[in-house]
Protein backbone atom coordinates (compact mmCIF):
# COMPACT_ATOMS: atom_id res chain seq x y z
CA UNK A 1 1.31 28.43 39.16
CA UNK A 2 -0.75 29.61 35.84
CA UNK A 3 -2.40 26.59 34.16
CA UNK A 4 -3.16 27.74 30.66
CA UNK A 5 -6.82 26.60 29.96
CA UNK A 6 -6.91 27.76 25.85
CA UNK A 7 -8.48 24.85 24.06
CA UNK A 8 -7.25 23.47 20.68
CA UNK A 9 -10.74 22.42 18.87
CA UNK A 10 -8.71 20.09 16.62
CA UNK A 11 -6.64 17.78 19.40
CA UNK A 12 -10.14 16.10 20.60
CA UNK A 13 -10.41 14.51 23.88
CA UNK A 14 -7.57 12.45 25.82
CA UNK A 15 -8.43 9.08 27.01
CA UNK A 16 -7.81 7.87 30.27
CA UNK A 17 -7.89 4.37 31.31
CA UNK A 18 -7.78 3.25 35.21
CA UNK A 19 -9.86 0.93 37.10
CA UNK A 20 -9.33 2.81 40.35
CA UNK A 21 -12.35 5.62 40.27
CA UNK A 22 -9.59 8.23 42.31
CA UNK A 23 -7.16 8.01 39.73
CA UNK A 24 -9.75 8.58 37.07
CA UNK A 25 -11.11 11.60 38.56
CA UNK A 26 -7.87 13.05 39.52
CA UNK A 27 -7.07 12.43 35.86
CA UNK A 28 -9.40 14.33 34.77
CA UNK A 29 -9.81 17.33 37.05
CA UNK A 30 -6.14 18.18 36.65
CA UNK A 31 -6.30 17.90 32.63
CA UNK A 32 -9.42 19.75 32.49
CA UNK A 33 -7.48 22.36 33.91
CA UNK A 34 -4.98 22.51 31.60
CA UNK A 35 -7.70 23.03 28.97
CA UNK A 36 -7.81 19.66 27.79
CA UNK A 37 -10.92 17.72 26.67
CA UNK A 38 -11.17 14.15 29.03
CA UNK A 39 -13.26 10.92 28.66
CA UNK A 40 -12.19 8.15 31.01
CA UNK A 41 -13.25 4.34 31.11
CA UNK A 42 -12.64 1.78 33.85
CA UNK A 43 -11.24 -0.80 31.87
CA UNK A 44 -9.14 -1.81 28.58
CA UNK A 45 -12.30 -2.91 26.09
CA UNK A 46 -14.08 -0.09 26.73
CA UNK A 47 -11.42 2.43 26.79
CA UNK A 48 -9.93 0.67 23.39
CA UNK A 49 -13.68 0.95 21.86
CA UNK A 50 -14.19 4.58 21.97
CA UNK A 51 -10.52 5.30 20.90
CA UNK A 52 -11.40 3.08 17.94
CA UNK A 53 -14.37 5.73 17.30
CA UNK A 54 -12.34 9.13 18.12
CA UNK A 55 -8.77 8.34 17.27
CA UNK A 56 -7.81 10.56 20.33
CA UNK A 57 -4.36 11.87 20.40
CA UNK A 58 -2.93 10.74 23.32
CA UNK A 59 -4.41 7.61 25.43
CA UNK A 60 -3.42 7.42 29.16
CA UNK A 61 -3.52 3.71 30.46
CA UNK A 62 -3.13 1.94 33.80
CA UNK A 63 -0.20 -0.86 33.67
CA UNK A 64 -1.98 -3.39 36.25
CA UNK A 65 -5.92 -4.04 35.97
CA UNK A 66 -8.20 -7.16 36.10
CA UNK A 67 -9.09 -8.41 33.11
CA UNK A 68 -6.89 -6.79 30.23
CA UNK A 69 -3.81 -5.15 31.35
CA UNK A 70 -2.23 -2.20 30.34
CA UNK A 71 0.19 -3.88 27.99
CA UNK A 72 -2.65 -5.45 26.39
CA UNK A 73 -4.39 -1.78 25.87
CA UNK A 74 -0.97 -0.90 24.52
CA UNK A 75 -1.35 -3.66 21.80
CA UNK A 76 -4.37 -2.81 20.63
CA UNK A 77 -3.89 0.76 20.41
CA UNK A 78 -1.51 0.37 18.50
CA UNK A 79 -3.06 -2.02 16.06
CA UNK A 80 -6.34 0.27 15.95
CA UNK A 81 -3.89 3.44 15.45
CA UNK A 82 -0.23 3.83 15.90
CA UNK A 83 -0.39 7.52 16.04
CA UNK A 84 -1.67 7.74 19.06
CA UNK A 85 0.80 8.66 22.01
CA UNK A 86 0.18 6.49 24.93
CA UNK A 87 1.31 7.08 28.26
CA UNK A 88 1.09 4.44 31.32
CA UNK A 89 0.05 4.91 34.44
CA UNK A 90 1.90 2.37 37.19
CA UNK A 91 1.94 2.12 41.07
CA UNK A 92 5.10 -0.63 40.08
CA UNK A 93 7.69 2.10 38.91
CA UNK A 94 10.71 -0.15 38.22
CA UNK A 95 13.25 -0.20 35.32
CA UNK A 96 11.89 -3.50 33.92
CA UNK A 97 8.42 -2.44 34.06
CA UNK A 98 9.15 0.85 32.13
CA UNK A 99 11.15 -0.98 29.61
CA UNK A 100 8.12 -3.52 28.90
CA UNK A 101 5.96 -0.32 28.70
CA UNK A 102 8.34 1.61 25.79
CA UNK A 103 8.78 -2.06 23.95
CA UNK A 104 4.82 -2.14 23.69
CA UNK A 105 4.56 1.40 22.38
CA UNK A 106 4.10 3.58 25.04
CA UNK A 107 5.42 7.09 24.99
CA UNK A 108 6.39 7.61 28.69
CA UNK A 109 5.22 6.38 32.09
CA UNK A 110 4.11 8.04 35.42
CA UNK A 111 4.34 6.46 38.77
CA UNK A 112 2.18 6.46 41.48
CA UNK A 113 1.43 8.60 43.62
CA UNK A 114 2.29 11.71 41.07
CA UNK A 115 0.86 15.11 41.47
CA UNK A 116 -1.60 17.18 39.30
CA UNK A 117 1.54 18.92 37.49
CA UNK A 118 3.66 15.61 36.87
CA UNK A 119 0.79 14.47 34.70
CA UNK A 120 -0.11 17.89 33.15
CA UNK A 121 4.00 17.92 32.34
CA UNK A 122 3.90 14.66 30.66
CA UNK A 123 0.95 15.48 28.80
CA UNK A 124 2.18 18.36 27.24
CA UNK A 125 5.16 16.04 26.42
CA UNK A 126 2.93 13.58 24.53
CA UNK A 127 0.38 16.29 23.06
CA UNK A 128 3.38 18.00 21.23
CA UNK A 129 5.15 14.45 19.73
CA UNK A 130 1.20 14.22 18.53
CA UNK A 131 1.51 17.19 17.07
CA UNK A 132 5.28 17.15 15.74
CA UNK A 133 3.72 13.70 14.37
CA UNK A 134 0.60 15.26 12.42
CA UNK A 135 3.02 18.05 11.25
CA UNK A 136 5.23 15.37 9.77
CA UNK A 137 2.23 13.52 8.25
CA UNK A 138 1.03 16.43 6.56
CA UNK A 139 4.39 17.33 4.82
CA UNK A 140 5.51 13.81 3.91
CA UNK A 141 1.49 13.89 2.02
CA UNK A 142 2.42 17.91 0.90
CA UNK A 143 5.27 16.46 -0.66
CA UNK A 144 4.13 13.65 -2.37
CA UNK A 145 1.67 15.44 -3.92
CA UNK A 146 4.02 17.58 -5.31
CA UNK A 147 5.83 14.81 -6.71
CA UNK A 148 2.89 13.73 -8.10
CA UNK A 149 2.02 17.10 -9.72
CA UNK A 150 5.45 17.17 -11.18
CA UNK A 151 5.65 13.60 -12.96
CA UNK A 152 2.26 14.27 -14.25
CA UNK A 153 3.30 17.65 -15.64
CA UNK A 154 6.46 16.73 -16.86
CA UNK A 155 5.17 13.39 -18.29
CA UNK A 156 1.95 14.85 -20.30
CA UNK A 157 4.53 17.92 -21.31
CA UNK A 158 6.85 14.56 -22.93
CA UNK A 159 3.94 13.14 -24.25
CA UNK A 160 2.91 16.06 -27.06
CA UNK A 161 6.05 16.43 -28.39
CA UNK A 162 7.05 12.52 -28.76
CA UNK A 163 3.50 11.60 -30.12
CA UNK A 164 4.13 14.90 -32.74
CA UNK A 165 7.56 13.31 -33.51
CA UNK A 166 5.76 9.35 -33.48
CA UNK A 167 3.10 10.94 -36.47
CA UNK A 168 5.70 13.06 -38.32
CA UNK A 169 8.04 9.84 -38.48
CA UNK A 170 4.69 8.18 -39.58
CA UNK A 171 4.00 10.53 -42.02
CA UNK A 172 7.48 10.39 -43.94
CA UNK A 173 7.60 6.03 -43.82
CA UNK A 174 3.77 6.74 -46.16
CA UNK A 175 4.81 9.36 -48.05
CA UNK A 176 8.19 7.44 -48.81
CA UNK A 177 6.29 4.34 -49.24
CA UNK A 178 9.06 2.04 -51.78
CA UNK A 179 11.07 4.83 -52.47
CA UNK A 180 12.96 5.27 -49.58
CA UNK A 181 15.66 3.50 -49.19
CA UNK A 182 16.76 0.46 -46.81
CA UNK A 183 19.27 1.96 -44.06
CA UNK A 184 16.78 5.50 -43.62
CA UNK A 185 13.93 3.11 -43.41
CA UNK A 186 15.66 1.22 -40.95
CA UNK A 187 16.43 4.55 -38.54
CA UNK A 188 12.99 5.41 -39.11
CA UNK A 189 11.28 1.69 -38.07
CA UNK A 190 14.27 2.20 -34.64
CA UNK A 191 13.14 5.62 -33.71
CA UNK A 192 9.36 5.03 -33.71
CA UNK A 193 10.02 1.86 -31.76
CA UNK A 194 12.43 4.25 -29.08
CA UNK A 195 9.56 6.65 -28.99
CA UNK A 196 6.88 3.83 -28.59
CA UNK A 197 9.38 2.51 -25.44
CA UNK A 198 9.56 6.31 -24.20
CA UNK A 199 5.56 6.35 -24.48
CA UNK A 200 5.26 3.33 -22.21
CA UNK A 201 7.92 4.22 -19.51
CA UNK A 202 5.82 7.45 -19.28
CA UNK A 203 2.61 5.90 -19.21
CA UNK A 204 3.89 3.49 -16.52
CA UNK A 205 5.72 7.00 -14.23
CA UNK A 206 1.95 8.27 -14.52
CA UNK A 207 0.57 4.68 -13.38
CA UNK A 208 2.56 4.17 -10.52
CA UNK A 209 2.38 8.13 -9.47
CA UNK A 210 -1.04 7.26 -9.19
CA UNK A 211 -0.90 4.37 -7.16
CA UNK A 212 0.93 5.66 -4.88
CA UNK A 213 -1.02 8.95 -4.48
CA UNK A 214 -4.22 6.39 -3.87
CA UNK A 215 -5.38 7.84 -6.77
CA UNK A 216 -5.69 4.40 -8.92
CA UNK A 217 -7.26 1.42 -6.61
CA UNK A 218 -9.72 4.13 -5.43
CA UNK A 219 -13.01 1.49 -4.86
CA UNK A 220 -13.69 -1.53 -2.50
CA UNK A 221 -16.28 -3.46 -4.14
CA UNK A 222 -16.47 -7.40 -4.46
CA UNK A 223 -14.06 -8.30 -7.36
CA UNK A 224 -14.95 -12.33 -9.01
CA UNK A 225 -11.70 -12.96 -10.08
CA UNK A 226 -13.25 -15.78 -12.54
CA UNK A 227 -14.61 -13.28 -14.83
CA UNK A 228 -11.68 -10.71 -14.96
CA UNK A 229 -9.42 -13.73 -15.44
CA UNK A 230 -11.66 -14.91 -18.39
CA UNK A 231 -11.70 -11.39 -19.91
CA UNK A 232 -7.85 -10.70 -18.91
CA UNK A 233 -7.15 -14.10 -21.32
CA UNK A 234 -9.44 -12.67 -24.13
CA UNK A 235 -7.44 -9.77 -24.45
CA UNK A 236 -3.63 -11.33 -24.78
CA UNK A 237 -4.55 -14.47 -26.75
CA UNK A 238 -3.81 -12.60 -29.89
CA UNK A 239 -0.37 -11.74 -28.28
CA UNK A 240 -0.17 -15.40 -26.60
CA UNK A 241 -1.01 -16.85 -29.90
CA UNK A 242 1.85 -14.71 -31.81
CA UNK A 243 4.36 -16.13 -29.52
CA UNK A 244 3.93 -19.71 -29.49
CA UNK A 245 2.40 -19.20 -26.14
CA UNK A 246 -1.05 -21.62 -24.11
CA UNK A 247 -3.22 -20.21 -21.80
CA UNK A 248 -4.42 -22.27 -19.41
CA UNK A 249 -7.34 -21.00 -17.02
CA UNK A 250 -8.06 -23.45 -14.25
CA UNK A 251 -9.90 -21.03 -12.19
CA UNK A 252 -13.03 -22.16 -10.50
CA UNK A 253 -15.94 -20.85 -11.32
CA UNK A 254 -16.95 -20.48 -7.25
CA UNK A 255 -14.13 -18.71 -6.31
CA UNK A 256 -15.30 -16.33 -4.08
CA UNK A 257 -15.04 -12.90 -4.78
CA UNK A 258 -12.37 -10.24 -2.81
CA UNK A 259 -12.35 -6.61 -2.08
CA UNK A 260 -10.79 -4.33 -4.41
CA UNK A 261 -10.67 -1.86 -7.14
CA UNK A 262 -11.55 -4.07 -10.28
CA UNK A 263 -9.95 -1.82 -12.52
CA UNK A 264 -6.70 -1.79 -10.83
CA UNK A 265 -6.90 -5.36 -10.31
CA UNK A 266 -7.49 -5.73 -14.37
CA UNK A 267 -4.21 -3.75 -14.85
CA UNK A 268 -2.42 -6.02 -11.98
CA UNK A 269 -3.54 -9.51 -13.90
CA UNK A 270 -2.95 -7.95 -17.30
CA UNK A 271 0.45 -7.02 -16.46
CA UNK A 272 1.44 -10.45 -15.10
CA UNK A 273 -0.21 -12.52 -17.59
CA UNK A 274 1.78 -10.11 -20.38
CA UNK A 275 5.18 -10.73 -18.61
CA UNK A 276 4.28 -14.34 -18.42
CA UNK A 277 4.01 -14.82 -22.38
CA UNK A 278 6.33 -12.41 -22.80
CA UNK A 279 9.04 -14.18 -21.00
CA UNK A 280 7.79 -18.03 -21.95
CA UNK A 281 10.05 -20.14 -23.96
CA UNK A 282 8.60 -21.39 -27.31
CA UNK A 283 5.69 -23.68 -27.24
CA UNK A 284 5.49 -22.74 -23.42
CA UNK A 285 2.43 -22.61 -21.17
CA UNK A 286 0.56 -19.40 -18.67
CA UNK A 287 -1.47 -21.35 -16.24
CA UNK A 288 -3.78 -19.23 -14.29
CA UNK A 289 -5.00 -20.83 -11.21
CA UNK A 290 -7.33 -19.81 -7.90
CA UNK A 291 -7.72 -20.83 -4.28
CA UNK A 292 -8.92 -19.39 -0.99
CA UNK A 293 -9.39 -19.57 3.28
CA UNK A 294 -11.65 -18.26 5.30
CA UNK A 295 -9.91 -14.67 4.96
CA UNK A 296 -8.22 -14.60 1.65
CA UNK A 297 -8.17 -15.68 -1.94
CA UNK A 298 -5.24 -15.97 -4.02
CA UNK A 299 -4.91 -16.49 -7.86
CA UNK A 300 -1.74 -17.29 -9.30
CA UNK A 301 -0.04 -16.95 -12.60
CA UNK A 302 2.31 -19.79 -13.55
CA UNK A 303 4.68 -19.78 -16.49
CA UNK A 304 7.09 -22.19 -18.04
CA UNK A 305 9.68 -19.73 -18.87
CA UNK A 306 13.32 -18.26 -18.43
CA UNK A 307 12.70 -18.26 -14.47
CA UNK A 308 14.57 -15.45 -12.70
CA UNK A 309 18.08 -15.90 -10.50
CA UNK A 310 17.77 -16.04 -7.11
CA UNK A 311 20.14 -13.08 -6.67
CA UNK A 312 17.53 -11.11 -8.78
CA UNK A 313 14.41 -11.84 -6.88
CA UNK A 314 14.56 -9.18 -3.95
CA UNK A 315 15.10 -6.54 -6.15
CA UNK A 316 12.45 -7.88 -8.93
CA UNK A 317 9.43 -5.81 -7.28
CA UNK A 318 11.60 -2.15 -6.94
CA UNK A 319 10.78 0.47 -10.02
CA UNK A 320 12.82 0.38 -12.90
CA UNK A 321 14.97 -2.97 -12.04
CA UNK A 322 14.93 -5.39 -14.61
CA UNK A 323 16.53 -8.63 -14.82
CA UNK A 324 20.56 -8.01 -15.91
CA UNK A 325 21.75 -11.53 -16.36
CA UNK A 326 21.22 -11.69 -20.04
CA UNK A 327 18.30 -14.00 -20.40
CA UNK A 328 16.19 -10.82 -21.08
CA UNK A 329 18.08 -9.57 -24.08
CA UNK A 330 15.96 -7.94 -26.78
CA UNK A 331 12.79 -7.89 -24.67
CA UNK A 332 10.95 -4.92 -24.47
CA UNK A 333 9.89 -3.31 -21.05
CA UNK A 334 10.21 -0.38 -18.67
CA UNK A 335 10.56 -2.25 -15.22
CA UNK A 336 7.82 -0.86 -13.57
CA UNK A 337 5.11 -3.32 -14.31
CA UNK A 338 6.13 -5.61 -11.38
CA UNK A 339 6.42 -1.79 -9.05
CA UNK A 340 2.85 -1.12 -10.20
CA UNK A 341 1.32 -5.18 -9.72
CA UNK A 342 2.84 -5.46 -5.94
CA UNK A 343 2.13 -1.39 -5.20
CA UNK A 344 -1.65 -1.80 -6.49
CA UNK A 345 -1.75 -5.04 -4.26
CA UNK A 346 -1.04 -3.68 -1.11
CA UNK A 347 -3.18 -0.47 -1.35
CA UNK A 348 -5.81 -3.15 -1.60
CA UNK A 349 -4.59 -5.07 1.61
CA UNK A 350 -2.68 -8.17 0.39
CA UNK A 351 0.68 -8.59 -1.89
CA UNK A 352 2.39 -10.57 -4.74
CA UNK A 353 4.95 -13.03 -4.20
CA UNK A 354 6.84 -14.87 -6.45
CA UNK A 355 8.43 -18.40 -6.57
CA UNK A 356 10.49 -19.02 -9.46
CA UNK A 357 13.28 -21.69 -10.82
CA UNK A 358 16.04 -20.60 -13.82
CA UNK A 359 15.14 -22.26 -16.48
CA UNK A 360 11.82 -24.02 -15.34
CA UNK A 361 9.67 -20.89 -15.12
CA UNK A 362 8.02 -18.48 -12.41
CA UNK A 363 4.63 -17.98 -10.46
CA UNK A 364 3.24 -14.85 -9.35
CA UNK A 365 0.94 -15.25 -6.59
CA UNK A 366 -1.53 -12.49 -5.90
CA UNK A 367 -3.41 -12.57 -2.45
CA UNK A 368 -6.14 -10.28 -1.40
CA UNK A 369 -8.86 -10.27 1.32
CA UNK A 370 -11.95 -12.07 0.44
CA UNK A 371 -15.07 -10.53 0.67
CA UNK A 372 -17.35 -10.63 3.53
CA UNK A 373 -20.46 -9.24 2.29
CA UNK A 374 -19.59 -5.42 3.75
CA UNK A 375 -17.91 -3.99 0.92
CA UNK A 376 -20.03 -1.15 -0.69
CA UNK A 377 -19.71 0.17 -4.32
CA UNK A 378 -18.19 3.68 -2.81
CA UNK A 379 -14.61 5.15 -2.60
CA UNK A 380 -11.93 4.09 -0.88
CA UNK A 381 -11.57 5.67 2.63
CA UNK A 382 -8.73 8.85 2.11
């Protein structure tokens, strides 16, 4: 039988995992042949550590060894990285034990004894759903880029020719100044206030194309939440004060700080705090407040407003939705803020939820990972 022995210099080396010395060796002496790069390991932790440091693409574990057990590798594998293909080795080769195997994320199994070209066959198996897996990685990513490319060319190509309209409309309302008359001076006042809307909903498209290209929350550095808080209030009181609107901030001062992009996070509080006036009652109340554990820290941003239908609330973070049961009539927005807030919170590892009551008011709750002291002032790993 011809083994092929032509390398690939971009698969990297397949793990092997087996606490029997014979299996290991056999392992490897009948990949090598194939033309496949092997490291082996006698046990889980070790195997598990340099997999953590390679990201190999296919990981070949024992079922039953001391200590931690091939299910357990399976687990962590799969936690470290879930592209990895992992196939198990077991001298037990029953239905049930199979079944465990696929239901912990394992490819395909090979009993004991097997021969030099059962494994190579299964190998090949797993090395091409690798493959077929980093071919489908790098189209979904060729394809939202070209999404991305598209809303930002078609947005910035909207952009000239509604700000053009925005200043010619501008132009007329000075040149008219008290000569022109009521209903054209209305039309006028409506269009530049349709534009202004237009403006926004492309401004947001661009936002969240960004977000989700990683493009926006691009740093980890520590983010005090105290201080953007403070500086988030500063720049809505004028907006909070036009509407009849409190602001509350009951932040501590030794909050501790999270990781994150403090930028992104700025746009993320701004955009909650805005909604929060925006949808208040008269006379109502924001109150900002901040807590923590040992691994996160959450701040959350209370109003006292229209609150928001149960039936509305799982569709209240998707793009474009806005709230359709009246209690939002004549209130300006695109329905992307709360897309951008929860999009920009998960690309930073955490979320928003909300809690909310018709008629009493809502509370977004932001939660991130607090910082440990490891966070650098560099990019975001691609």
């Amino acid at each position: 039988m011809s083994i092929s022995t032509q390398t690939d210099s971009s698969l990297g080396p397949i793990i092997v995992v087996d606490d029997d010395l014979a299996i290991r060796r056999a392992c490897e002496a009948a990949l090598k042949r194939a033309g496949y790069e092997v490291e082996t390991f006698p046990d889980g932790p070790s195997g598990i550590e340099r997999a953590g440091q390679i990201h190999p693409p296919v990981l070949v574990t024992d079922l039953k060894m001391p200590g931690m057990s091939g299910i357990e590798v399976i687990e962590h594998v799969r936690k470290l990285n879930p592209e990895i293909v992992i196939v198990v080795i077991t001298g037990f080769a029953t239905v049930d034990t199979a079944v465990e195997a696929m239901k912990g994320g394992a490819y395909d199994f090979v009993p004991k004894p097997f021969t030099a070209d059962e494994l190579r066959t299964i190998i090949r198996r797993a090395v091409e759903r690798w493959r077929l897996g980093q071919e489908t990685k790098r189209l979904q990513a060729e394809k939202a880029a070209q999404a991305r490319r598209f809303i930002t060319f078609v947005s910035h190509q909207l952009q000239s020719p509604l700000g053009a309209v925005r200043q010619y409309l501008d132009v007329l309302m000075h040149q008219a100044g008290d000569e022109l008359a009521e209903r054209p001076r209305q039309w006028i006042v409506r269009s530049r206030a349709k534009i202004a809307e237009m403006l926004r909903i492309i401004d947001d498209w661009l936002t969240l194309s960004k977000v989700e290209g990683g493009q926006l929350a691009t740093e980890r550095t520590p983010v005090h939440w105290p201080e953007l808080v403070a500086e988030t209030l500063a720049g809505v009181s004028t907006a909070a004060e036009s509407n009849g609107v409190t602001l509350d901030n009951q932040v501590p001062a030794d909050l501790p700080p999270v990781v994150g992009d403090r930028a992104a996070l700025g746009m993320l509080l701004a955009n909650l705090v805005s909604n929060a006036i925006k949808y208040n009652r008269d006379n109502g109340r924001v109150t900002i407040t901040g807590g923590c554990d040992k691994q996160t820290v959450e701040i959350s941003v209370a109003d006292t407003g229209i609150g928001i239908a149960p039936d509305q609330v799982p569709n209240l973070f998707g793009e474009f939705f806005r709230v359709k049961d009246g209690s939002t009539a004549g209130i300006s927005g695109t329905g992307m803020g709360l897309a951008i807030c929860r999009k920009i919170a998960r690309e930073l590892g955490g979320d928003v939820t909300l809690v909310s009551t018709p008629g009493q008011g809502s509370t977004f709750t932001v939660t991130l990972p607090r910082d440990t002291g490891q966070s650098a002032a560099t990019p975001a790993d691609d």
